[in-house]
PDB file of N, CA and C in Angstrom:
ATOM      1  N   UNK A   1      13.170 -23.656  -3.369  1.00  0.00           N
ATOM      2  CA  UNK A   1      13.135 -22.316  -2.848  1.00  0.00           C
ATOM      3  C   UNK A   1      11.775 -21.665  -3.097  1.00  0.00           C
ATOM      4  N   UNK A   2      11.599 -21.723  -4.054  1.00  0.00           N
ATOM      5  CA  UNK A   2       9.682 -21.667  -4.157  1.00  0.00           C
ATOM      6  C   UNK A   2       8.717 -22.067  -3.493  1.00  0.00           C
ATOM      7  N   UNK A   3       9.104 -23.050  -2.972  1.00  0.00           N
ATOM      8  CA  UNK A   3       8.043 -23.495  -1.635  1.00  0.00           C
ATOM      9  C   UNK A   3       8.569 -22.807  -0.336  1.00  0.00           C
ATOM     10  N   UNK A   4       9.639 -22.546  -0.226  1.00  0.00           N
ATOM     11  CA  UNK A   4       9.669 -21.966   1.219  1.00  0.00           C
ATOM     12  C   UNK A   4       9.457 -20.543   0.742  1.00  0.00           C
ATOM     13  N   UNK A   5      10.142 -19.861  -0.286  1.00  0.00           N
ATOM     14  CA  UNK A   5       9.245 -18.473  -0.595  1.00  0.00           C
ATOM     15  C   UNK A   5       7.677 -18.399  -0.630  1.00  0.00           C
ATOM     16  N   UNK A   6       6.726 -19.025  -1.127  1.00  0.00           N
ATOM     17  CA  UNK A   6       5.462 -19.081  -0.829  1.00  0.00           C
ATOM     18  C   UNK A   6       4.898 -19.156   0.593  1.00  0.00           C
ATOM     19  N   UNK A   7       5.857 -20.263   1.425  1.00  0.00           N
ATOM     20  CA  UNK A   7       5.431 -20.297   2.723  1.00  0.00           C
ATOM     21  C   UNK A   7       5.562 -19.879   3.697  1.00  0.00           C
ATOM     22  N   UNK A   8       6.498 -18.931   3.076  1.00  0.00           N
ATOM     23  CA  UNK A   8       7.218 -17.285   4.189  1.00  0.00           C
ATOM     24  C   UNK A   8       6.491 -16.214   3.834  1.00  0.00           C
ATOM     25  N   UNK A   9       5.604 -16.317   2.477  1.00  0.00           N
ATOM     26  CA  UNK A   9       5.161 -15.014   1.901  1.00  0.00           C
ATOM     27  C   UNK A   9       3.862 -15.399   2.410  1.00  0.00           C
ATOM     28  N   UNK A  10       3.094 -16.550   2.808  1.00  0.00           N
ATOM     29  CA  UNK A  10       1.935 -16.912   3.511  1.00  0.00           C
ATOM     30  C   UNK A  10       1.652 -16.435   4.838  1.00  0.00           C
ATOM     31  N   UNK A  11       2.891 -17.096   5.439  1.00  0.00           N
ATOM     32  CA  UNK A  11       3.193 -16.847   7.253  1.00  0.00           C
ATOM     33  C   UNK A  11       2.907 -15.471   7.382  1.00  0.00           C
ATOM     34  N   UNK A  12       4.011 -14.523   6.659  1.00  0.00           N
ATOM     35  CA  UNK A  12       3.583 -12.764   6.856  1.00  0.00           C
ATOM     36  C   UNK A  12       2.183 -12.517   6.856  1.00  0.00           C
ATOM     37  N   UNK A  13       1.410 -13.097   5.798  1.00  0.00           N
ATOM     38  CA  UNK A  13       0.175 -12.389   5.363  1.00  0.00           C
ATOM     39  C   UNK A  13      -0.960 -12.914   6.751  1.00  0.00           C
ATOM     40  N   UNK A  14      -0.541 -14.044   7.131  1.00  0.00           N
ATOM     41  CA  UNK A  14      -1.502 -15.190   8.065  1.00  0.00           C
ATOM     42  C   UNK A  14      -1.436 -13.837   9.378  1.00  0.00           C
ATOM     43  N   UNK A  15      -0.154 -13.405   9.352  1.00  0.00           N
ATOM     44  CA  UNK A  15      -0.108 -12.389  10.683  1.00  0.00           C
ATOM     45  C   UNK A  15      -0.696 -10.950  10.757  1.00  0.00           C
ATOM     46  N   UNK A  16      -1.003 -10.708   9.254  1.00  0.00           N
ATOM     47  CA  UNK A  16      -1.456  -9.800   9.205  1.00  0.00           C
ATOM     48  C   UNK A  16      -0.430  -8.175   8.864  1.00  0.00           C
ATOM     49  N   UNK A  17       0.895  -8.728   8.560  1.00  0.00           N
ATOM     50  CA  UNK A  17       1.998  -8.121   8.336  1.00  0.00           C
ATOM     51  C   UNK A  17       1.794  -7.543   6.727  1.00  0.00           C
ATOM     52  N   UNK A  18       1.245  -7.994   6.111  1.00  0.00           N
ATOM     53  CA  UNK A  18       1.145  -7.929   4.541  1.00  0.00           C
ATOM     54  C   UNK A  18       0.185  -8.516   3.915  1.00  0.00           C
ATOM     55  N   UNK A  19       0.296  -7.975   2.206  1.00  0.00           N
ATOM     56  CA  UNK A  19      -0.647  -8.975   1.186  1.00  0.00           C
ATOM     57  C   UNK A  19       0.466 -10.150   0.636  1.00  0.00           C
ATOM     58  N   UNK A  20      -0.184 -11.457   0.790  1.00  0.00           N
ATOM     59  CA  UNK A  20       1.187 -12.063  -0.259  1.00  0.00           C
ATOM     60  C   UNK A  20       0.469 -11.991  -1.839  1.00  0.00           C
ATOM     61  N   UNK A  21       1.394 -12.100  -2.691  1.00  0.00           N
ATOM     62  CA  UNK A  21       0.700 -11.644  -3.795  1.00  0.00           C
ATOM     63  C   UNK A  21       1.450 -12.539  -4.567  1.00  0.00           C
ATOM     64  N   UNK A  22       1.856 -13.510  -3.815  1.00  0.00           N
ATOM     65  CA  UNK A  22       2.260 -14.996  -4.581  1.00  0.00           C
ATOM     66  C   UNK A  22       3.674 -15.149  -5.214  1.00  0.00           C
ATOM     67  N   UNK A  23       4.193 -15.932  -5.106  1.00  0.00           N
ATOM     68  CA  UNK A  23       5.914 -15.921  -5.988  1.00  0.00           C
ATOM     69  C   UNK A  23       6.336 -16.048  -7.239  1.00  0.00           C
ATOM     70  N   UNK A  24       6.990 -14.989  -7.343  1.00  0.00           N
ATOM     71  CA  UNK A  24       7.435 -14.529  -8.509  1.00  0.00           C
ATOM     72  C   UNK A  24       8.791 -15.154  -9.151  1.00  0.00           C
ATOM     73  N   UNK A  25       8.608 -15.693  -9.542  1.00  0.00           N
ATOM     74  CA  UNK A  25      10.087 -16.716  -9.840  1.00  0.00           C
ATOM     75  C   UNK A  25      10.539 -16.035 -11.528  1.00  0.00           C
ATOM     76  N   UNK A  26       9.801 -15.703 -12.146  1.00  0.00           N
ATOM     77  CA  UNK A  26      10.297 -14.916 -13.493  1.00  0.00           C
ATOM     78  C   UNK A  26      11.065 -13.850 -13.595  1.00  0.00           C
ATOM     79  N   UNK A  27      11.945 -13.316 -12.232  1.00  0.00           N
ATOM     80  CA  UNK A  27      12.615 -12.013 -12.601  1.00  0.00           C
ATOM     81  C   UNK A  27      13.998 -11.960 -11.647  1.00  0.00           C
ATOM     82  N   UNK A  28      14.474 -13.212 -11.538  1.00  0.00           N
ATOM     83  CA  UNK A  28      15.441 -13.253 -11.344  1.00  0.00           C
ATOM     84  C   UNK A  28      16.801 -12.485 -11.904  1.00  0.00           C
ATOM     85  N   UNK A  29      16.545 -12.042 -13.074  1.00  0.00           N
ATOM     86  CA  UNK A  29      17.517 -11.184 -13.425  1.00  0.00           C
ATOM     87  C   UNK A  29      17.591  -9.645 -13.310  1.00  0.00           C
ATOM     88  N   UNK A  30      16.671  -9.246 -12.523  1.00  0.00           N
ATOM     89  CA  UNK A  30      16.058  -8.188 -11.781  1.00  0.00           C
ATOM     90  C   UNK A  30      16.514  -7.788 -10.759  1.00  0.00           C
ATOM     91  N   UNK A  31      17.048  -8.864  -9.999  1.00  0.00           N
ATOM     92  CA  UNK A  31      17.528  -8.864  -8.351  1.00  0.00           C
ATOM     93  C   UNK A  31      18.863  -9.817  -8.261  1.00  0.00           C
ATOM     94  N   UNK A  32      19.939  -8.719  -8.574  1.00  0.00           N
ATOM     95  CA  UNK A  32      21.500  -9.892  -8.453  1.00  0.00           C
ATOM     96  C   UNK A  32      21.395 -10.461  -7.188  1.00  0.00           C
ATOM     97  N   UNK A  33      20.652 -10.457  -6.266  1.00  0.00           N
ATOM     98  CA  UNK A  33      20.978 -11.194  -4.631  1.00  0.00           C
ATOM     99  C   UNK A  33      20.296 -12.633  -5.171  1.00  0.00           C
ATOM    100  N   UNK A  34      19.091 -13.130  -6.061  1.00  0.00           N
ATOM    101  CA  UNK A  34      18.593 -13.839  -6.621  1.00  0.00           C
ATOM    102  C   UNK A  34      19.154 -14.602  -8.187  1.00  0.00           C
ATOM    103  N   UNK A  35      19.964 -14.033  -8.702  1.00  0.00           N
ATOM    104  CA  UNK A  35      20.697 -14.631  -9.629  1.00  0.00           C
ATOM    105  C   UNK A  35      21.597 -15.972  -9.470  1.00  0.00           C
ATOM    106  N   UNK A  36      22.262 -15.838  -8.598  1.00  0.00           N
ATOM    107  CA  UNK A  36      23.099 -17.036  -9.011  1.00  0.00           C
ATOM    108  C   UNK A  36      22.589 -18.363  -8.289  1.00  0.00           C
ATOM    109  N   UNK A  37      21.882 -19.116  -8.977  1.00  0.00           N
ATOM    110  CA  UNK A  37      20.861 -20.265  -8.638  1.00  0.00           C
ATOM    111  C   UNK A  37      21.484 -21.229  -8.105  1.00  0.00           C
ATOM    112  N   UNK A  38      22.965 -21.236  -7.845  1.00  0.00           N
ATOM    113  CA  UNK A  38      23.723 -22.466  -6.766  1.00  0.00           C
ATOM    114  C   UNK A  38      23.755 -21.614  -5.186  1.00  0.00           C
ATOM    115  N   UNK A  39      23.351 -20.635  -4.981  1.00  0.00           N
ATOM    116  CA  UNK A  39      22.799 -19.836  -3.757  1.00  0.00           C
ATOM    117  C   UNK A  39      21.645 -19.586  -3.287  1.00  0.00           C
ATOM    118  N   UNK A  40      21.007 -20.919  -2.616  1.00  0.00           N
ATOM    119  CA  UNK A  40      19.645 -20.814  -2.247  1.00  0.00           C
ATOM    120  C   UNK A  40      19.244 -19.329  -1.864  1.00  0.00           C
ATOM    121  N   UNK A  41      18.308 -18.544  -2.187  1.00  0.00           N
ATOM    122  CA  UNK A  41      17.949 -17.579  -1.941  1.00  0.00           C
ATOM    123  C   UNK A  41      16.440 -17.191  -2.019  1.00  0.00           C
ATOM    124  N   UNK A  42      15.416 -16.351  -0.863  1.00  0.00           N
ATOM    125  CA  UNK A  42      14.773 -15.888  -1.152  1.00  0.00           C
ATOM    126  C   UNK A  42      14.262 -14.279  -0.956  1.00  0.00           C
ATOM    127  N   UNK A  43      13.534 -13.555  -1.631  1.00  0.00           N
ATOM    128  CA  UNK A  43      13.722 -12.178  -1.497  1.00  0.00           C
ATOM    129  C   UNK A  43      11.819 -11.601  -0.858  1.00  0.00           C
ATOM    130  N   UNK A  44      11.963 -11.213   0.680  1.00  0.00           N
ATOM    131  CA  UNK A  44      10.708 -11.012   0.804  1.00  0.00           C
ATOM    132  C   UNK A  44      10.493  -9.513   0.735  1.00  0.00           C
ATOM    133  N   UNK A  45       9.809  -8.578   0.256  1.00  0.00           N
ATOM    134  CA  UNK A  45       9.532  -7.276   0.212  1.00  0.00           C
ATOM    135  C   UNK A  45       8.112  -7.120   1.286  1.00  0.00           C
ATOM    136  N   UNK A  46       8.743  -6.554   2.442  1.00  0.00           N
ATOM    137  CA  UNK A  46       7.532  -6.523   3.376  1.00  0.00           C
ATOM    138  C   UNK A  46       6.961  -4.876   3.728  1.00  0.00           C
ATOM    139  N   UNK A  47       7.809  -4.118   2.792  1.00  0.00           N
ATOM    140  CA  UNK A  47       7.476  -2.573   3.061  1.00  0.00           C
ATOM    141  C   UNK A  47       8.301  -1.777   2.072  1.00  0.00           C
ATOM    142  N   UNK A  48       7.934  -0.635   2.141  1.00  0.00           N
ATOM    143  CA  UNK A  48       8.629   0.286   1.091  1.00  0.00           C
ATOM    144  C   UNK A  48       9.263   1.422   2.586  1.00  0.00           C
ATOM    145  N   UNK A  49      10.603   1.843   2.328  1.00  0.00           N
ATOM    146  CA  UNK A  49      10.964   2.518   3.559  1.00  0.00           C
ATOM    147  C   UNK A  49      10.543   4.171   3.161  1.00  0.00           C
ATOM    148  N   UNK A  50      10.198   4.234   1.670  1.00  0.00           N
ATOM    149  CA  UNK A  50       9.562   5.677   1.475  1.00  0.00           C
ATOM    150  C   UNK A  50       7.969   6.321   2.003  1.00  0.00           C
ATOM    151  N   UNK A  51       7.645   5.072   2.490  1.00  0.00           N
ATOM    152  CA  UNK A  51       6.002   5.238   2.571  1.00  0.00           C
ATOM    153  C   UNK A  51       6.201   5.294   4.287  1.00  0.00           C
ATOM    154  N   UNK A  52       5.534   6.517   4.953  1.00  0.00           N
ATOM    155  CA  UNK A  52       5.565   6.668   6.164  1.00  0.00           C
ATOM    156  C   UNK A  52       5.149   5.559   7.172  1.00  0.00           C
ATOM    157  N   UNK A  53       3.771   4.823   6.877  1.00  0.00           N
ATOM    158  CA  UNK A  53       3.751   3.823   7.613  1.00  0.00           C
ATOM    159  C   UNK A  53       4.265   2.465   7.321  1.00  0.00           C
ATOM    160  N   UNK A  54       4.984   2.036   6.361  1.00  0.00           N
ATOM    161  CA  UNK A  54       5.664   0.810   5.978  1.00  0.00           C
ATOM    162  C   UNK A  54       7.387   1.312   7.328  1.00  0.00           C
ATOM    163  N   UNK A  55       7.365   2.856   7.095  1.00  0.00           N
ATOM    164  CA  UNK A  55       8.798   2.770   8.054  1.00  0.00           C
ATOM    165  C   UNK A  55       8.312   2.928   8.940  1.00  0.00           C
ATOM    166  N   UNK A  56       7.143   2.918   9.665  1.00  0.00           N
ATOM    167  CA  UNK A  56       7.411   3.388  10.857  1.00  0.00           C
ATOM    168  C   UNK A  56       7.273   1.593  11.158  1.00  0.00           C
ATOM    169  N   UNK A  57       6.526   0.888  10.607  1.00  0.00           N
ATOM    170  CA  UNK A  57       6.318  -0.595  11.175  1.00  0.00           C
ATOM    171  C   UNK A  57       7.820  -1.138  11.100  1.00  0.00           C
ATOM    172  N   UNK A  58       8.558  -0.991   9.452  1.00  0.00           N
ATOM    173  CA  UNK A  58       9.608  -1.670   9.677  1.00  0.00           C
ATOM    174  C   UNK A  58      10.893  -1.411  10.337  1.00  0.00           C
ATOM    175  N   UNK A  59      10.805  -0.465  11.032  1.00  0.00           N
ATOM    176  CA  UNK A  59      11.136   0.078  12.279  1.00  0.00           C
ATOM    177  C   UNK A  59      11.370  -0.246  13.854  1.00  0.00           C
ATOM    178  N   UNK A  60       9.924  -0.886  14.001  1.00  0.00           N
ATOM    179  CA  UNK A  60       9.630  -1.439  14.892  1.00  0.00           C
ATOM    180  C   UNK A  60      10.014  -2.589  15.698  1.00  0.00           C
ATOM    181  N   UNK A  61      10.600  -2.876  16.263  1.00  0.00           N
ATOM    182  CA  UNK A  61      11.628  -3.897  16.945  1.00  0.00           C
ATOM    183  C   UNK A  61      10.488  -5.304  16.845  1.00  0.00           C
ATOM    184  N   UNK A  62       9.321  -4.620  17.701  1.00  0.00           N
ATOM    185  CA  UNK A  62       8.042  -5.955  17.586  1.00  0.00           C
ATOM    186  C   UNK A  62       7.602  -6.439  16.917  1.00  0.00           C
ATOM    187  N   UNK A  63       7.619  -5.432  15.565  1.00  0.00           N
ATOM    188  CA  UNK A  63       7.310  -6.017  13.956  1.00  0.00           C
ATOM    189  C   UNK A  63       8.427  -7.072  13.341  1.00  0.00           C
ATOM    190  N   UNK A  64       9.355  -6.563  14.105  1.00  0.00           N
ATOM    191  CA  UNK A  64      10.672  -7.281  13.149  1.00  0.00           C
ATOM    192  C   UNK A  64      10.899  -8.574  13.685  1.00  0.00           C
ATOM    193  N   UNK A  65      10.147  -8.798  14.851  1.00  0.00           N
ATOM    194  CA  UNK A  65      10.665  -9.982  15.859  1.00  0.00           C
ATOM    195  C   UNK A  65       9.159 -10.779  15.116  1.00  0.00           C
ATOM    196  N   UNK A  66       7.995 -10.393  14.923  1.00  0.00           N
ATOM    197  CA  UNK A  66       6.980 -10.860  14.537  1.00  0.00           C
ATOM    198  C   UNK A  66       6.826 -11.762  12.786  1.00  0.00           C
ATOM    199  N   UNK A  67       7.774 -10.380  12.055  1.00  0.00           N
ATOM    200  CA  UNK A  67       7.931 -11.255  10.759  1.00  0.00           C
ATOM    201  C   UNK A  67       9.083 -12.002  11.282  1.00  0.00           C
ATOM    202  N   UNK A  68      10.090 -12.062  11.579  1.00  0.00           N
ATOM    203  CA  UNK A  68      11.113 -13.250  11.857  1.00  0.00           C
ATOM    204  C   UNK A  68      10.308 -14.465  12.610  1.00  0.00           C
ATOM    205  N   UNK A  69       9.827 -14.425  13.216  1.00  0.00           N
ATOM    206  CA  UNK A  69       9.143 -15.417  13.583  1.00  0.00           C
ATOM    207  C   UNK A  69       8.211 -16.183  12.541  1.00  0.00           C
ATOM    208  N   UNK A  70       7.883 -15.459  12.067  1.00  0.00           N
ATOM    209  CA  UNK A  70       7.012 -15.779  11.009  1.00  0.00           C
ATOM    210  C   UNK A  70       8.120 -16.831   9.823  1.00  0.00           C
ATOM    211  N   UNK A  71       8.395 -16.056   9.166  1.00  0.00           N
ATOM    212  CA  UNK A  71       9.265 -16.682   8.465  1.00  0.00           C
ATOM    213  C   UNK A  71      10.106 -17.870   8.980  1.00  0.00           C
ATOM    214  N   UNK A  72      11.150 -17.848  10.335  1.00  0.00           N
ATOM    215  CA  UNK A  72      10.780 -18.844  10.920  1.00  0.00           C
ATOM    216  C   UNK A  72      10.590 -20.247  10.940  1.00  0.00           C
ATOM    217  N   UNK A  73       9.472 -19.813  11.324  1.00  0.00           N
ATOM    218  CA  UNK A  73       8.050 -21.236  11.681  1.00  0.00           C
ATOM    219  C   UNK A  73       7.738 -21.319   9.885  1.00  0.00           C
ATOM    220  N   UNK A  74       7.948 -20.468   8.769  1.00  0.00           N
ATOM    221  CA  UNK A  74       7.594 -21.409   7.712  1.00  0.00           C
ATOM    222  C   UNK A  74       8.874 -22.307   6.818  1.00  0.00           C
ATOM    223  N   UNK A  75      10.153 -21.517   7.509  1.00  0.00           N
ATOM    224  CA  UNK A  75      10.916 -22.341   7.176  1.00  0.00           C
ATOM    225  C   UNK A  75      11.406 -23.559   7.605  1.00  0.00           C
ATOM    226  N   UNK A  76      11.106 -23.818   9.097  1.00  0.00           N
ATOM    227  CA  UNK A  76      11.324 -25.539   9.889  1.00  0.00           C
ATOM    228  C   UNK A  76       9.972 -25.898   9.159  1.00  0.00           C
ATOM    229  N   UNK A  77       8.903 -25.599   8.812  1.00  0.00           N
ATOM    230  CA  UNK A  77       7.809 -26.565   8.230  1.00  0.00           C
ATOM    231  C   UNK A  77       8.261 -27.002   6.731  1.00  0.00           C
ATOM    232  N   UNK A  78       8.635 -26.203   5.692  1.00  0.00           N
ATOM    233  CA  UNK A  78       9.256 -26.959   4.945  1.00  0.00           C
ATOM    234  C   UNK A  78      10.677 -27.306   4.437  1.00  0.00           C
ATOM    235  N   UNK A  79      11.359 -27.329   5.452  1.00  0.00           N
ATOM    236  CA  UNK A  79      13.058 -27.989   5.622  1.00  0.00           C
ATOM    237  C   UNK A  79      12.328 -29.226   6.694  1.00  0.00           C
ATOM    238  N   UNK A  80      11.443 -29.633   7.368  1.00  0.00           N
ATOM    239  CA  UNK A  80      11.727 -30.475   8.626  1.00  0.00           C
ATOM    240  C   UNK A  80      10.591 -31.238   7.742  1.00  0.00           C
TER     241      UNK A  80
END
């Protein structure tokens, strides 16, 4: 899950969607959606919805179709 979290947190940044600021695997007990380790899981933070322009992007139907894509194309590269 660390490699496809790195390579989803790459894809965003490659588009210009974000900074990746690299994976954080030490705080799993921070985030119950990330706790229970027989549930592949990864957690991407691509905006804050308090900050006016993080909502107005994540908002955006074209943004949302752009990081999904993104993410995506980095997940058939490392599952395939």
């Amino acid at each position: 899950m660390e490699e496809l979290g790195a390579a989803a947190g790459q894809a965003v940044s490659a588009i210009n969607l974000s900074s990746f600021e690299g994976v954080d695997s030490d705080h799993y007990a921070n985030f119950p959606i990330l706790m229970d380790r027989d549930v592949p899981s990864i957690l991407l933070e691509l905006g804050y919805v308090t900050n006016p322009d993080d909502y107005a992007k994540l908002t955006d139907s074209s943004y949302q179709d752009r990081i999904g894509e993104a993410v995506a194309e980095a997940f058939l590269k490392v599952v395939n």
